[in-house]
Structures are given as structure tokens and as C-alpha cells.
C-alpha atoms as a PDB file:
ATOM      1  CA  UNK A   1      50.633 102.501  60.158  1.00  0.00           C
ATOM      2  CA  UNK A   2      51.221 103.023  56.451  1.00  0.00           C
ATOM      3  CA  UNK A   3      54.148 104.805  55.288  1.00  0.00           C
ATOM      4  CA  UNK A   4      54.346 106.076  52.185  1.00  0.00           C
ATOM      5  CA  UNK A   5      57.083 104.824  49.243  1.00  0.00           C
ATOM      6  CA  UNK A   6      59.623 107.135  48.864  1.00  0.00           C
ATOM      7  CA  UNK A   7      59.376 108.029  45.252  1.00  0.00           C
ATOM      8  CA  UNK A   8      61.239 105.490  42.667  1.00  0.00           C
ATOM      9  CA  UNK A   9      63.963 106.742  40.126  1.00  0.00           C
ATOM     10  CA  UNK A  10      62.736 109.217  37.569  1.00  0.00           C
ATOM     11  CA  UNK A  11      63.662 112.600  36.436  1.00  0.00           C
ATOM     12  CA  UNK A  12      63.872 115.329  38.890  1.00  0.00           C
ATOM     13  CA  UNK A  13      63.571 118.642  37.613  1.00  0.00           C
ATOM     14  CA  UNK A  14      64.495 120.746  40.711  1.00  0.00           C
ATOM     15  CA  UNK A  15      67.357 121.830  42.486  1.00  0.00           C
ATOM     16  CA  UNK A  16      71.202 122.469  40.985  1.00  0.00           C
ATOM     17  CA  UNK A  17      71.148 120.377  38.202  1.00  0.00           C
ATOM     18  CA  UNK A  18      68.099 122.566  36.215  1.00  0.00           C
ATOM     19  CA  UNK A  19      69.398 125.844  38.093  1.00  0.00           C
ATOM     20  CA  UNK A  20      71.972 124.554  36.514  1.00  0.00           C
ATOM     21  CA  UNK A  21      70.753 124.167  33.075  1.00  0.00           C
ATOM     22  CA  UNK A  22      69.021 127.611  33.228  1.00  0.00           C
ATOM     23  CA  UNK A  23      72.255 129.672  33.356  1.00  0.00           C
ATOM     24  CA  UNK A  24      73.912 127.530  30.303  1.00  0.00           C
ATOM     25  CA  UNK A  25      74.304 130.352  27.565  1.00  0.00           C
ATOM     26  CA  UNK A  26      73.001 128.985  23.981  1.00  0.00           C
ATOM     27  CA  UNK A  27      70.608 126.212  25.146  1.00  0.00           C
ATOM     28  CA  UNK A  28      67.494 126.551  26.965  1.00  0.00           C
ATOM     29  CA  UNK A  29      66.317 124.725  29.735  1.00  0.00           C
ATOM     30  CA  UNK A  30      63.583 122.947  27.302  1.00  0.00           C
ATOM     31  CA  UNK A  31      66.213 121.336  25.329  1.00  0.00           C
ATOM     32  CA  UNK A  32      68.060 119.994  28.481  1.00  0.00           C
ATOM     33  CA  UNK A  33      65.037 118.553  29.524  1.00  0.00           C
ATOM     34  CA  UNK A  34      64.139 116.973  26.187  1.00  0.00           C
ATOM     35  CA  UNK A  35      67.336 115.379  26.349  1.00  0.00           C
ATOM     36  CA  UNK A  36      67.264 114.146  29.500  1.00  0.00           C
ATOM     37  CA  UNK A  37      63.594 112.804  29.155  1.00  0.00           C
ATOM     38  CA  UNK A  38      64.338 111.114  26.398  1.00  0.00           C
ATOM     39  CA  UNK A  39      67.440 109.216  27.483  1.00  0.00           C
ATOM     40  CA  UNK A  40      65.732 108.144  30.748  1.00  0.00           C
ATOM     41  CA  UNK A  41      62.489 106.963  28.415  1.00  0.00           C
ATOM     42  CA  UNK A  42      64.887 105.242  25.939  1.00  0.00           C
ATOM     43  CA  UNK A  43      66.367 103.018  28.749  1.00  0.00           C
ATOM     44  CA  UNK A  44      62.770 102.032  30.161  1.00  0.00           C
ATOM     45  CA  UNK A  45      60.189  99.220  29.435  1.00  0.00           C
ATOM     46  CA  UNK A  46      57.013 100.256  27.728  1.00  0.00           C
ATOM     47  CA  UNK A  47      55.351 100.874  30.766  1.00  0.00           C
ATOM     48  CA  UNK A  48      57.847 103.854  31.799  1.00  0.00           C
ATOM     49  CA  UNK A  49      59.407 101.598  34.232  1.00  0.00           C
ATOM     50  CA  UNK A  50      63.459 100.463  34.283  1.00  0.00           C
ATOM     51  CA  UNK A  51      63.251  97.061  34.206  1.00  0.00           C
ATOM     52  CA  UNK A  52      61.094  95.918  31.469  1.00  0.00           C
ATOM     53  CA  UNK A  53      61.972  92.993  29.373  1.00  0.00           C
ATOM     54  CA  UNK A  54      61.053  90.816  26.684  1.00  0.00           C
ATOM     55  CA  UNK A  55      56.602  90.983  26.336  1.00  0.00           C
ATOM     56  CA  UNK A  56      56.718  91.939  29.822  1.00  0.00           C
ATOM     57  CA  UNK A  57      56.422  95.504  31.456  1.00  0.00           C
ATOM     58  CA  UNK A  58      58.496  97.165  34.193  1.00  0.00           C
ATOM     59  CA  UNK A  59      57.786  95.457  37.488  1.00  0.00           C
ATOM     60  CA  UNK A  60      56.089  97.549  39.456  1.00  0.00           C
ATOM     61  CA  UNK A  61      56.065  98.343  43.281  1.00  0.00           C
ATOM     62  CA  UNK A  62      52.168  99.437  44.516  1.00  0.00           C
ATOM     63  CA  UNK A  63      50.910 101.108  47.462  1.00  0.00           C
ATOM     64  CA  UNK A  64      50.011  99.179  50.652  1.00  0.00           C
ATOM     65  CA  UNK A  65      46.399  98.853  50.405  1.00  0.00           C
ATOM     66  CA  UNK A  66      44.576 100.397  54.034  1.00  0.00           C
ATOM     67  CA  UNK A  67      42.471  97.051  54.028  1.00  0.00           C
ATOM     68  CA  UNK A  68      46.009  94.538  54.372  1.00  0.00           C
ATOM     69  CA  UNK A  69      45.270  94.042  58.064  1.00  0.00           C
ATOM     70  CA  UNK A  70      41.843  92.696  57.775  1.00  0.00           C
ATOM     71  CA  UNK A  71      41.141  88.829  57.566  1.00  0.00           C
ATOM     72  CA  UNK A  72      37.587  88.008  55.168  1.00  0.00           C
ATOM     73  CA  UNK A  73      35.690  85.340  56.068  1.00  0.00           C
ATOM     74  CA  UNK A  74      34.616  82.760  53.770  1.00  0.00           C
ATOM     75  CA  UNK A  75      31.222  83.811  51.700  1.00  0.00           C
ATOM     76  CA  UNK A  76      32.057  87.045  52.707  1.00  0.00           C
ATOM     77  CA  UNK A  77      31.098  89.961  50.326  1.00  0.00           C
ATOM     78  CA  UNK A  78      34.182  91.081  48.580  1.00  0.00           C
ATOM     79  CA  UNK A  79      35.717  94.366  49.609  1.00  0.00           C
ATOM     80  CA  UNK A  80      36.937  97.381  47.843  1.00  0.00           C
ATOM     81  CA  UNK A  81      40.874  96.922  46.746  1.00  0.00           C
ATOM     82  CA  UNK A  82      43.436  99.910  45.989  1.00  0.00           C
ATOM     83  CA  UNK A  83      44.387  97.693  42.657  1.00  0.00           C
ATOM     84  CA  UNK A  84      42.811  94.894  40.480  1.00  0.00           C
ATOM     85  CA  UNK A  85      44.388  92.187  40.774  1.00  0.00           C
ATOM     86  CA  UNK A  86      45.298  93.515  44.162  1.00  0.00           C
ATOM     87  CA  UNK A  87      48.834  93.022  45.323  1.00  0.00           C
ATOM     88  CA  UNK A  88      47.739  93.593  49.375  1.00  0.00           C
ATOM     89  CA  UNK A  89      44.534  93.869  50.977  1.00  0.00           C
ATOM     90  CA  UNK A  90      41.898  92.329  53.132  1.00  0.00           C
ATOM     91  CA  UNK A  91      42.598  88.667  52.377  1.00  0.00           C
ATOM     92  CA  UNK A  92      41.289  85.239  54.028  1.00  0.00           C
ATOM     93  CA  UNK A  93      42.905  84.002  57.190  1.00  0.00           C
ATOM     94  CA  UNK A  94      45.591  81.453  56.614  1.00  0.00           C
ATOM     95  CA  UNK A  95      47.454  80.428  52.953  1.00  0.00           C
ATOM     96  CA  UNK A  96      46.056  79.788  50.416  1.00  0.00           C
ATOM     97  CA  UNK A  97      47.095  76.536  48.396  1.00  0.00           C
ATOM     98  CA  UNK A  98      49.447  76.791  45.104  1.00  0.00           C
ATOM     99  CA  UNK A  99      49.202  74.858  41.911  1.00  0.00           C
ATOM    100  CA  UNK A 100      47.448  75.217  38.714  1.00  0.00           C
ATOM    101  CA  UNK A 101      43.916  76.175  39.087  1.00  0.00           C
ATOM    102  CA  UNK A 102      41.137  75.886  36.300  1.00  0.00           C
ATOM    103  CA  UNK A 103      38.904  78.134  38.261  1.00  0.00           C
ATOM    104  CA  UNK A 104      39.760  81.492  39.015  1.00  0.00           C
ATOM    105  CA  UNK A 105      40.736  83.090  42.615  1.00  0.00           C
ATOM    106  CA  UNK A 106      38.627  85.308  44.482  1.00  0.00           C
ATOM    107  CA  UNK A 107      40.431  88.529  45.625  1.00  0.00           C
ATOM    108  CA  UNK A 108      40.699  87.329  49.034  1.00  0.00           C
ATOM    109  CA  UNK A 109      41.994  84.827  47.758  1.00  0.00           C
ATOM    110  CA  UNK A 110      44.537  85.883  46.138  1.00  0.00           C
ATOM    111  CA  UNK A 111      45.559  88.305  48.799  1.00  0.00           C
ATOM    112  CA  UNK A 112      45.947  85.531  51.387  1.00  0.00           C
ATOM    113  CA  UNK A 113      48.543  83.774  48.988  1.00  0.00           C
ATOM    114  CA  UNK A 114      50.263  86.866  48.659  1.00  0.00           C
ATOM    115  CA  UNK A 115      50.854  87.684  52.334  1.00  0.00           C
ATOM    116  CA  UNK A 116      51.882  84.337  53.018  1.00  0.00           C
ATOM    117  CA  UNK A 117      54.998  85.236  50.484  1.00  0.00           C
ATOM    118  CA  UNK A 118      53.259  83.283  47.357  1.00  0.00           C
ATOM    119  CA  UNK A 119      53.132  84.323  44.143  1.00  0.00           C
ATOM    120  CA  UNK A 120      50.261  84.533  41.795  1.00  0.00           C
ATOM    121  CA  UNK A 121      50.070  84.048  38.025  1.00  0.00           C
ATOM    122  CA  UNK A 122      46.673  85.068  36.166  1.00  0.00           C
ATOM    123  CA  UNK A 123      46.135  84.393  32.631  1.00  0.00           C
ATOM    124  CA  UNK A 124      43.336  85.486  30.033  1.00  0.00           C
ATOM    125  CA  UNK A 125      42.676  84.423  26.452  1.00  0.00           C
ATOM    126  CA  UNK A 126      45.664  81.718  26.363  1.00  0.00           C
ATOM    127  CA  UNK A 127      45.761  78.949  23.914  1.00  0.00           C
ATOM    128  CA  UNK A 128      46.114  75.196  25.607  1.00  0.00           C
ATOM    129  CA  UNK A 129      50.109  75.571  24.834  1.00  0.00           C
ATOM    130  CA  UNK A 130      50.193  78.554  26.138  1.00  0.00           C
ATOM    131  CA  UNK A 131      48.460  78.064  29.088  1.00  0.00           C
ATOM    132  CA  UNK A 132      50.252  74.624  30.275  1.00  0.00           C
ATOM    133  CA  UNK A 133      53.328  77.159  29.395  1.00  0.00           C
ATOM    134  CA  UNK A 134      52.247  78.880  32.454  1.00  0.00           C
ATOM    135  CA  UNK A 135      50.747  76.378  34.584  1.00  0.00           C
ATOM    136  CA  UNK A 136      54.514  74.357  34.375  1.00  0.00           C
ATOM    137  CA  UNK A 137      55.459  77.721  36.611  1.00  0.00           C
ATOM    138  CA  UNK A 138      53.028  76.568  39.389  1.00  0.00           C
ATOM    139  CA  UNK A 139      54.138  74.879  42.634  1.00  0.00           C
ATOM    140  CA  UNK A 140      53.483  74.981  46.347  1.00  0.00           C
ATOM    141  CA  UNK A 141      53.382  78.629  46.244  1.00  0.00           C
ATOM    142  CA  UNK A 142      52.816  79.361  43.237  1.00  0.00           C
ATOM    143  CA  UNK A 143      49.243  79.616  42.269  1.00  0.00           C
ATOM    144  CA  UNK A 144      48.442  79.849  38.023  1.00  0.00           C
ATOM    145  CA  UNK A 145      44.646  80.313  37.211  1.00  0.00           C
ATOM    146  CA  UNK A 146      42.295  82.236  34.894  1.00  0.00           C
ATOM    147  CA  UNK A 147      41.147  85.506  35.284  1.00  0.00           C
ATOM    148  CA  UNK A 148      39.071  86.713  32.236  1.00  0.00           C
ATOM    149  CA  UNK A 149      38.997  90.624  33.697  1.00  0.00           C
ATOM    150  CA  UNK A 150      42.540  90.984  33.077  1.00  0.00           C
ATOM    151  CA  UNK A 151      43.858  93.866  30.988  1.00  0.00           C
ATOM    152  CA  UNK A 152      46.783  91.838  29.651  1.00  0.00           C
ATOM    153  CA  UNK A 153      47.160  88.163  28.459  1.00  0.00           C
ATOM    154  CA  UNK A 154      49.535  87.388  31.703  1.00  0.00           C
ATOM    155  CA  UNK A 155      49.618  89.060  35.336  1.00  0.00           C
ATOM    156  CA  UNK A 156      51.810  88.238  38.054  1.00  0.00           C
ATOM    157  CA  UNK A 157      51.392  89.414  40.981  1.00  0.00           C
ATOM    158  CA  UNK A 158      53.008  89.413  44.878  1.00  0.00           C
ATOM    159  CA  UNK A 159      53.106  91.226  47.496  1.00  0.00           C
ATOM    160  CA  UNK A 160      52.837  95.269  46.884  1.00  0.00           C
ATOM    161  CA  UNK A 161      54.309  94.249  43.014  1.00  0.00           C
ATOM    162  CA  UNK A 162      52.414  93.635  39.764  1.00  0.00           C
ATOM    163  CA  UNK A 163      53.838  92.350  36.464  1.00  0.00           C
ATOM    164  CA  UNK A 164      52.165  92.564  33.209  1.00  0.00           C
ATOM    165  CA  UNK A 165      53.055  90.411  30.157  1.00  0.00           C
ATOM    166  CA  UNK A 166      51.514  90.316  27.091  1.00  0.00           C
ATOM    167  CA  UNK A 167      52.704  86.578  26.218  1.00  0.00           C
ATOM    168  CA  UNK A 168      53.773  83.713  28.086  1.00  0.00           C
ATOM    169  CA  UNK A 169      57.760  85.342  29.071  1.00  0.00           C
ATOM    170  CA  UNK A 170      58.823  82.341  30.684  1.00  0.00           C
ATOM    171  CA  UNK A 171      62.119  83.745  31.582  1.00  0.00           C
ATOM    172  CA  UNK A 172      60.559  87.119  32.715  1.00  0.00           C
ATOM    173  CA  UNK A 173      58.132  85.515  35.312  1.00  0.00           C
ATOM    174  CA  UNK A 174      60.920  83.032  36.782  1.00  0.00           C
ATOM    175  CA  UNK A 175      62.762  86.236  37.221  1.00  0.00           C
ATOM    176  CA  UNK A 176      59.830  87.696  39.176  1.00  0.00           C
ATOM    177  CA  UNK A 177      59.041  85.063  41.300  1.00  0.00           C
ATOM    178  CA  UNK A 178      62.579  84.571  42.314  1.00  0.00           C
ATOM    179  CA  UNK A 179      62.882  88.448  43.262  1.00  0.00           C
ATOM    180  CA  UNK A 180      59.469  88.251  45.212  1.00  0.00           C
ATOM    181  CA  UNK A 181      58.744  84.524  46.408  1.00  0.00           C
ATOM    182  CA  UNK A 182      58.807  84.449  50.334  1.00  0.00           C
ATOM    183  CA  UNK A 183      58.076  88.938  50.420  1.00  0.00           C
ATOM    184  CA  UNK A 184      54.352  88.713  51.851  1.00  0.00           C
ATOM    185  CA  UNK A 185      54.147  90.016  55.672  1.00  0.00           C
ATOM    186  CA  UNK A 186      52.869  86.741  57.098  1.00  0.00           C
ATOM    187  CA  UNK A 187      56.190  84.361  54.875  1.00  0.00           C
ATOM    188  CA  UNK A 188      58.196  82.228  57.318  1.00  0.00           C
END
């Protein structure tokens, strides 16, 4: 059964802290809260998250989607995912095989690499430099390949996380697929 995320760091306005704030004599609770909002939104990414860097956003955790525990067969009609690129889902039975890919993934696809605790590295629009850039990432479990629906130049994606780049961040990705390489459900 799916539980829900508890909800990730961000600014709280209840309890003492703003009853707090309330009560100070000679400056509303507005300007407290402008404050506050803007020092938490000066230490984030663009994407509102903490850990942004370089041309990349925040990495982001995502819901579980309801479909994760159902296998697709081959030829199979896609189904419906909670995200696109999805980061969980209905997926095809067994792992899917890493490397540098010229064609792109179906969502199943992708999925299946994902719960097997691979990582996934879509690209749109990049120039041949670029793009062997990325594909030099790729390895057993490490799928690159196209995806020309992306909203972004560069997506990575693993299980339940999702990282947007708008170049080629070496250095960012490595540090994503180190944090997330070996996190799918089904990863020995």
C-alpha cells in the first residue's frame, strides 16, 4: 500500500514561530514572512528545490505511481503514468539493458530499468558533442537515449526522482546517479 511522503523542507507558517512573529511590536507578520521566504528561495535551485546546481534543477523526489506493481507485456498498449518521463509505474517484467541507445525507450521501458535500481538519462536537441558528452555516462545500468518530448535538453531519471538539466552537467548527473544507482524496488 502507498504511503504518502511526508512533506520535504520548506517554510512552515504555523505554530510558535508565526504566533510568534504576530506578537513582535513594530513589525508585522508580512514582513517576517517576506524575510523568511526570501532567504529560504535565495538558498534554492531554480526549481524551488535545495539542491540545485550548476544547469541542473533541484533533484526531485515524486510520488509512487498506483500502477508500480503491474508488469506490461511486450506490444502492450502503453498505460497512463503519474509523471512523464515516469520515475515508477507499470513497467516490463525483468531489466532492461543499459548503454547508449539511438532509439528512444518506451515508458515501460524505462520503468523496468528503474525498478531494477538503473538509472536513465534522456536527451533532446543535443549537438553530436554534446550528446557523446552524455552517452560517455552510460554503462550496464545506465541507459542514455533520445527522447524528443522532453521539456528540457537533459532528464535523468530513477526511481521516484527526476532531474532536469538544461545542458550536459557532467558533474551534476554523476552526482545523481551515485545518490540513486541500485534505489529501484526490484535492485539486488
Amino acid at each position: 500500500m502507498y504511503a504518502p511522503e511526508p512533506p520535504g523542507p520548506g517554510l512552515l507558517l504555523d505554530g510558535p514561530a508565526v504566533e510568534h512573529c504576530s506578537t513582535m511590536t513594530g513589525q508585522p507578520l508580512a514582513v517576517a514572512v517576506a524575510v523568511a521566504v526570501a532567504v529560504t528561495l535565495g538558498a534554492c535551485g531554480d526549481d524551488g528545490s535545495p539542491t540545485a546546481t550548476g544547469t541542473c534543477g533541484g533533484d526531485m523526489t515524486e510520488p509512487l505511481d498506483p500502477g508500480s506493481a503491474r508488469h506490461v507485456l511486450p506490444g502492450a498498449p502503453e498505460p497512463d503514468y503519474a509523471s512523464d518521463p515516469p520515475t515508477s509505474g507499470a513497467h516490463l517484467p525483468g531489466a532492461g539493458a543499459g548503454g547508449a541507445r539511438r532509439q528512444p525507450l518506451s515508458r515501460p521501458e524505462q520503468v523496468a530499468v528503474l525498478e531494477e535500481g538503473g538509472v536513465v538519462l534522456q536527451h533532446r536537441d543535443l549537438d553530436d558533442r554534446d550528446r557523446r558528452r552524455l552517452e560517455a555516462l552510460a554503462a550496464d545500468d545506465i541507459v542514455v537515449a533520445p527522447n524528443a518530448g522532453l521539456d528540457v535538453p537533459v532528464m535523468a531519471t530513477a526511481w521516484r526522482q527526476r532531474l532536469r538539466c538544461q545542458t550536459v552537467d557532467a558533474p551534476a548527473l554523476r552526482a545523481f546517479i551515485d545518490a540513486h544507482r541500485g534505489g529501484g524496488p526490484a535492485a539486488a
